[in-house]
C-alpha atoms as a PDB file:
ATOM      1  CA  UNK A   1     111.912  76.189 129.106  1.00  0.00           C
ATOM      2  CA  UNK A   2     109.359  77.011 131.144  1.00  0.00           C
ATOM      3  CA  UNK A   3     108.503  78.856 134.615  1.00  0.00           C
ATOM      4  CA  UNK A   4     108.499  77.205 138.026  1.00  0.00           C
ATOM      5  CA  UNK A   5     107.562  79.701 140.275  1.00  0.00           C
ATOM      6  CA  UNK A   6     110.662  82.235 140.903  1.00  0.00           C
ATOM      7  CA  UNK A   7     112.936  79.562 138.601  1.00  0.00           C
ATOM      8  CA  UNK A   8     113.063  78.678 134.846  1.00  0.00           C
ATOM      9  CA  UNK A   9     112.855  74.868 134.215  1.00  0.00           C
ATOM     10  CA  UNK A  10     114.746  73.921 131.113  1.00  0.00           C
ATOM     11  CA  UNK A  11     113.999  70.636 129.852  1.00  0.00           C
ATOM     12  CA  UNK A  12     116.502  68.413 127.097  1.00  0.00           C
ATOM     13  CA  UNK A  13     116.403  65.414 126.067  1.00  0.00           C
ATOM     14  CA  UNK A  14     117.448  63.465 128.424  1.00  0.00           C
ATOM     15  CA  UNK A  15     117.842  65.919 131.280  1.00  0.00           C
ATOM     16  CA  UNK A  16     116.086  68.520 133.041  1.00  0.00           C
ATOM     17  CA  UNK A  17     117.911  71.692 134.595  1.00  0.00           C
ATOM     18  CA  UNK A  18     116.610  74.556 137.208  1.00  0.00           C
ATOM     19  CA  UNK A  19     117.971  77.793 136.754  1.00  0.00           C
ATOM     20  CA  UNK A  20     117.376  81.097 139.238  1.00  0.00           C
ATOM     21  CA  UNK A  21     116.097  83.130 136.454  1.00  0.00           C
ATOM     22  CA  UNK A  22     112.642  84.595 135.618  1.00  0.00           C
ATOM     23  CA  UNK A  23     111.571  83.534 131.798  1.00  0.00           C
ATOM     24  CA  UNK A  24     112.291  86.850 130.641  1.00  0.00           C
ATOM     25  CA  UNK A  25     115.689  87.318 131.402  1.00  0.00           C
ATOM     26  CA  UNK A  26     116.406  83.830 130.165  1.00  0.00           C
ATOM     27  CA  UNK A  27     115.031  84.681 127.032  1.00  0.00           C
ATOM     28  CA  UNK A  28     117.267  87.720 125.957  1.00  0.00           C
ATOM     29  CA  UNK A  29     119.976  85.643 126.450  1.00  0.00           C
ATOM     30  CA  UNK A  30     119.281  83.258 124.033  1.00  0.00           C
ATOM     31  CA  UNK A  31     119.453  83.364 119.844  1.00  0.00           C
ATOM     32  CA  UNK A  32     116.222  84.749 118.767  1.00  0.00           C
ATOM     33  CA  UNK A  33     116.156  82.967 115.611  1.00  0.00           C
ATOM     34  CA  UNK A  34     115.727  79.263 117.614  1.00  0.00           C
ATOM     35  CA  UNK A  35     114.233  79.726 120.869  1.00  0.00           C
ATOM     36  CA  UNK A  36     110.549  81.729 121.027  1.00  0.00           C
ATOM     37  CA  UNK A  37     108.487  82.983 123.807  1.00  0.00           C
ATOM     38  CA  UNK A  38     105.017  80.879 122.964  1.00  0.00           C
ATOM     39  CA  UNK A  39     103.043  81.217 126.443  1.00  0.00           C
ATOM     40  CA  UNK A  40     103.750  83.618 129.628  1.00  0.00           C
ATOM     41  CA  UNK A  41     105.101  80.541 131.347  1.00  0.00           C
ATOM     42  CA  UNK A  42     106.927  78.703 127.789  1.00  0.00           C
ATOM     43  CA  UNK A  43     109.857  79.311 125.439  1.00  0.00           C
ATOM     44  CA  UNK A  44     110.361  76.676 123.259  1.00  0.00           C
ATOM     45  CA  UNK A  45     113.312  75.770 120.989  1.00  0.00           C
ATOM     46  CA  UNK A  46     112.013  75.575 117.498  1.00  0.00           C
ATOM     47  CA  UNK A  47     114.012  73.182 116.268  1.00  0.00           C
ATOM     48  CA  UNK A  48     112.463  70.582 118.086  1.00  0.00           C
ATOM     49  CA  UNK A  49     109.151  71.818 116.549  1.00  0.00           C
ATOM     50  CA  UNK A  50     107.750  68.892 113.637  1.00  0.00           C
ATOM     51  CA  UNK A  51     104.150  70.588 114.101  1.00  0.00           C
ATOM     52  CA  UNK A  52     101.796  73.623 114.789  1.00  0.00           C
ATOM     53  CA  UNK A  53      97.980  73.250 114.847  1.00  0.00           C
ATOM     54  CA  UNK A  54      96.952  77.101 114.857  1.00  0.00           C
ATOM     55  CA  UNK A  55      93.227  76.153 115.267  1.00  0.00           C
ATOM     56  CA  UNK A  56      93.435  74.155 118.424  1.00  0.00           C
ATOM     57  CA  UNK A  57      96.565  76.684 119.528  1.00  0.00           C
ATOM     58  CA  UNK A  58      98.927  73.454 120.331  1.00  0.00           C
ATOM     59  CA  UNK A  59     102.977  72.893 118.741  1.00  0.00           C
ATOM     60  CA  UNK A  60     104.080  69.235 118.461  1.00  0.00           C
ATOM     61  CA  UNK A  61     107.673  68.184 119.533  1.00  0.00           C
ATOM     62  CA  UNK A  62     110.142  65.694 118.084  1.00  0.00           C
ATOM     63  CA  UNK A  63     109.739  63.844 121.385  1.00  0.00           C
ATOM     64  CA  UNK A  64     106.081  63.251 121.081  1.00  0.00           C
ATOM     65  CA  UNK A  65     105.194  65.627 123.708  1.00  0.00           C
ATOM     66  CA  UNK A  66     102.785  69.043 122.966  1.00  0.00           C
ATOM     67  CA  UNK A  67     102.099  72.324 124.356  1.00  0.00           C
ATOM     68  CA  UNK A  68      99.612  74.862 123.953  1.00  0.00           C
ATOM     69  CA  UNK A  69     100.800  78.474 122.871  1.00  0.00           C
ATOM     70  CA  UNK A  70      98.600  81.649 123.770  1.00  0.00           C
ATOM     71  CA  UNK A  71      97.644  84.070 120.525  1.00  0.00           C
ATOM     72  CA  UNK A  72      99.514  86.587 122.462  1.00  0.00           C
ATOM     73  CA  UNK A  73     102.795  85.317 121.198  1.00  0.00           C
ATOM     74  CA  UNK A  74     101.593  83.913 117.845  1.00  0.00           C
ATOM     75  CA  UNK A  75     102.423  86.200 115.467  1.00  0.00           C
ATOM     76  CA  UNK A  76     106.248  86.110 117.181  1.00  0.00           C
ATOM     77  CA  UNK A  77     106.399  82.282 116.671  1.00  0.00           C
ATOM     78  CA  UNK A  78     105.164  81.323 113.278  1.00  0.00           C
ATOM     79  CA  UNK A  79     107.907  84.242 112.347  1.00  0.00           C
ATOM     80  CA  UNK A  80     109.942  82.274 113.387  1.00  0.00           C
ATOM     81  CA  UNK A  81     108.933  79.282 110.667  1.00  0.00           C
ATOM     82  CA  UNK A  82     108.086  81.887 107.961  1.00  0.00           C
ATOM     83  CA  UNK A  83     104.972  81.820 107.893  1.00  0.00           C
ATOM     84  CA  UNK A  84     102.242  84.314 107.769  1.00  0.00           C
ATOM     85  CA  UNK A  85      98.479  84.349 109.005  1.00  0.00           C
END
């Protein structure tokens, strides 16, 4: 999911959605344990996660596409895989 100026831009699979929500709101609506807040503008669903590269800061998807996170949220998202610093 990620921001698109006063909308939230979820991407699937296959299709793409815009919804009339900030980020933030989206986000307490969803489980905690598989969607995570990575960047001010990103959530991501960790499931779809097959990779994290903490020195370079960028998570690998099951669809061959990457993001970069910010260190803000990184302590929130490797929680998330159990892993520690």
């Amino acid at each position: 999911i990620e921001v698109d100026g006063k909308y939230s831009k979820v991407v699937c699979h296959t299709e793409k959605f815009v919804i009339q929500q900030s980020l933030k709101d989206l986000q307490i609506q969803l489980p905690a344990l598989q969607f995570c807040r990575v960047h001010r503008n990103y959530i991501v669903n960790v499931k779809e996660v097959t990779k994290i590269n903490v020195i370079n800061n960028e998570i690998f998807f099951r669809d061959g596409e990457t993001l970069f996170f910010s260190r803000r949220y990184i302590d929130e998202f490797l929680q998330a895989f159990k892993i520690f610093k």
